[in-house]
Protein backbone atom coordinates (compact mmCIF):
# COMPACT_ATOMS: atom_id res chain seq x y z
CA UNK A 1 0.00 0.00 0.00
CA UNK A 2 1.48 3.36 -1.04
CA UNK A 3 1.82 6.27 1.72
CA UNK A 4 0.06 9.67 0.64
CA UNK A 5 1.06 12.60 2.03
CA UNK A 6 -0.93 15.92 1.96
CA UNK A 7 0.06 19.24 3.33
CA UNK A 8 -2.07 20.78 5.19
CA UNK A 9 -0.26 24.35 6.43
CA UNK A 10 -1.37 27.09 4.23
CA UNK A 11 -0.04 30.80 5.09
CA UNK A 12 1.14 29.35 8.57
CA UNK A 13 3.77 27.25 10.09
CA UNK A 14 5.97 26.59 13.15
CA UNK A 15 8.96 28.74 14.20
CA UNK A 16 11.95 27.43 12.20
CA UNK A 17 14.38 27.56 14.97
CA UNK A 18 12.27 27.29 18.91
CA UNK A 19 8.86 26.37 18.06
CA UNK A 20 8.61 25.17 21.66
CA UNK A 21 5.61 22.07 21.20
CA UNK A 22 3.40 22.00 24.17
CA UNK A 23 0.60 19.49 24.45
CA UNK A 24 -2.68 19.62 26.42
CA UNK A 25 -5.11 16.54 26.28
CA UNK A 26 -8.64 16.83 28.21
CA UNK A 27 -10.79 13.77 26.97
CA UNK A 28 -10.43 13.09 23.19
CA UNK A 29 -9.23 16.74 23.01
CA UNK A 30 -6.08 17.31 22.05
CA UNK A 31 -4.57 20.86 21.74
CA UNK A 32 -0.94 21.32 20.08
CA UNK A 33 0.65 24.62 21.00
CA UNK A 34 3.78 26.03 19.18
CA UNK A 35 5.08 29.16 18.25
CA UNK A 36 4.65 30.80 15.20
CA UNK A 37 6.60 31.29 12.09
CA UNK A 38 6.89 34.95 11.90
CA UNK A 39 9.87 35.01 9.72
CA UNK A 40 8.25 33.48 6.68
CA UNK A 41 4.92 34.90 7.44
CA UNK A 42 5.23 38.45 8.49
CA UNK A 43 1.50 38.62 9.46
CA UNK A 44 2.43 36.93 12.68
CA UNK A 45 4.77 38.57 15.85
CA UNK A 46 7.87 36.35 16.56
CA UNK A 47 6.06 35.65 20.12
CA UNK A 48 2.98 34.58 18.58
CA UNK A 49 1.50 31.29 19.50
CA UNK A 50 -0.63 28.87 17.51
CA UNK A 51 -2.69 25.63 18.41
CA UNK A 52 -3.98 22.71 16.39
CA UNK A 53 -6.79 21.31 17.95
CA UNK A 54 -7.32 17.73 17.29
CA UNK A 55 -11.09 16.14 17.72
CA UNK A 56 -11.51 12.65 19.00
CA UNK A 57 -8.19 12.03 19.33
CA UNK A 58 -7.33 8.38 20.16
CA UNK A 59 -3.17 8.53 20.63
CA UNK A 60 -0.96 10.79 20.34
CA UNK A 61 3.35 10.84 20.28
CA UNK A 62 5.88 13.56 20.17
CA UNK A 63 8.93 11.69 19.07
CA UNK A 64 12.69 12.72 19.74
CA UNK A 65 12.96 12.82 15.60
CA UNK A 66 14.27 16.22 15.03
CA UNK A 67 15.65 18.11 11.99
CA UNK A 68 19.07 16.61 12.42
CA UNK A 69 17.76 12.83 12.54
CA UNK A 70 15.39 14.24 9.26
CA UNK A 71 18.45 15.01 7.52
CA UNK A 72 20.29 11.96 8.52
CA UNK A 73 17.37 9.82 7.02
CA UNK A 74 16.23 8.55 10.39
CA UNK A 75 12.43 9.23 10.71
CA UNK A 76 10.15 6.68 9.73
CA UNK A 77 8.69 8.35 6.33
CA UNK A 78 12.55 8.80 5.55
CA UNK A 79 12.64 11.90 3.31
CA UNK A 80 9.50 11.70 1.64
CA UNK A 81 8.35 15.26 2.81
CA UNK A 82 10.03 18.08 4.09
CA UNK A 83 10.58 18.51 7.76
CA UNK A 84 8.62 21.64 9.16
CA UNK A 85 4.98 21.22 7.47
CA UNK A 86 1.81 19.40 9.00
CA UNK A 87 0.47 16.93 6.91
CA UNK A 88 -2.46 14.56 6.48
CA UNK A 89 -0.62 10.86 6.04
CA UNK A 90 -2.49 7.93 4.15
CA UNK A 91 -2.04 4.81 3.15
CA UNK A 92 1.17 2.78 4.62
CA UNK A 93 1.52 4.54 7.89
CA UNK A 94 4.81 2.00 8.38
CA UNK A 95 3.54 2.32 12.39
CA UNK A 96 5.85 0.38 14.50
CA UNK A 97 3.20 -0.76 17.76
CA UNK A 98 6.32 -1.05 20.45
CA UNK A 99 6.92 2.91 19.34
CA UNK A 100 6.22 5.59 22.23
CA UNK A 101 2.62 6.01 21.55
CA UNK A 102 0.39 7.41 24.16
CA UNK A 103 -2.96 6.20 23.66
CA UNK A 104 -6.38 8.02 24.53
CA UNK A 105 -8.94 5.40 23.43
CA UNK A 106 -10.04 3.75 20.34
CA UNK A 107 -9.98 4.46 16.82
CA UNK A 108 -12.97 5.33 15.13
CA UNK A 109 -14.40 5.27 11.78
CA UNK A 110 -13.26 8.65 10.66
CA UNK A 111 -9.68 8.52 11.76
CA UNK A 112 -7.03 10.59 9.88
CA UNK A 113 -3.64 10.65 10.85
CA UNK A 114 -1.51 13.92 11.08
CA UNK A 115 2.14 14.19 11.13
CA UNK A 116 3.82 17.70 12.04
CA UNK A 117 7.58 17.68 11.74
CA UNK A 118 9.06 20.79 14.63
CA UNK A 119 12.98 21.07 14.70
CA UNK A 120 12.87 19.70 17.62
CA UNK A 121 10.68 16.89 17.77
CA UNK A 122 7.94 15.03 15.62
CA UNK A 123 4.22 15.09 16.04
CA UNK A 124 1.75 12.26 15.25
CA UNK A 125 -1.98 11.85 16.35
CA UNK A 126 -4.67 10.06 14.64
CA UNK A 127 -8.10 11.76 15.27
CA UNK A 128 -11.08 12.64 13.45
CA UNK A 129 -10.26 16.54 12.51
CA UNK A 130 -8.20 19.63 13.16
CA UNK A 131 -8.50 22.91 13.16
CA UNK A 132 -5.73 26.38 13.80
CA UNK A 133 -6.25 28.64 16.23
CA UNK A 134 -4.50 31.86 17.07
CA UNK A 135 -3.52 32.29 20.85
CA UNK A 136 -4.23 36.11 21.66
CA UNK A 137 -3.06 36.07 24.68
CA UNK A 138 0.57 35.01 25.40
């Protein structure tokens, strides 16, 4: 089964250099908060935070994979995208179960898994949708 990858950042992205991940989980809920990429997209202050919010989440993993071990060839997908975009990921999701997954519940029928590569860390979660918001207050 062939993996399909589809980028999902339009006019947005994480800070290239301290992007700073944070993640907050209440329920299926899952919020992903990073700082913003104000250097490619001047509409945005360099201490400007965003959030992904992630419905029905069912697990979740921010992996030690940074841009170094992307460069090296040493993430999963290999080199198949570029490190620093959120994607949608379908198809072969080459999962391996003993990885450091931290599960929520159980999948459902609408289940999409996301991939977000940071500098300084890889995020995965499979959950039903997403959606950006801008933090005002930070």
């Amino acid at each position: 089964m062939k993996t399909t990858y589809t980028q999902l950042n339009d006019g947005w992205n994480a800070a290239p250099n301290a992007p700073h991940p944070r993640i907050d989980v209440n329920g299926s809920l899952l919020k992903l908060f990073f700082r913003a990429n104000a250097y490619q997209f001047p509409e945005f202050d360099r201490e400007d935070v965003l959030q992904l919010r992630f419905r029905n989440c069912w697990r979740y993993r921010l992996g030690s994979t940074n841009d170094e071990g992307w460069y090296l060839g040493q993430c999963r997908f290999g080199k198949s995208i570029p490190w620093g975009e959120f994607y949608e990921v379908s198809g072969n999701l080459r999962i391996d179960e003993t990885s450091d997954w931290v599960l929520l519940g159980c999948a459902g029928a609408s289940t999409k898994h996301f991939l977000f590569y940071f500098r300084d860390g890889t995020f995965e979660c499979d959950a039903d949708s997403w959606e950006l918001l801008k933090i005002e207050d930070n």
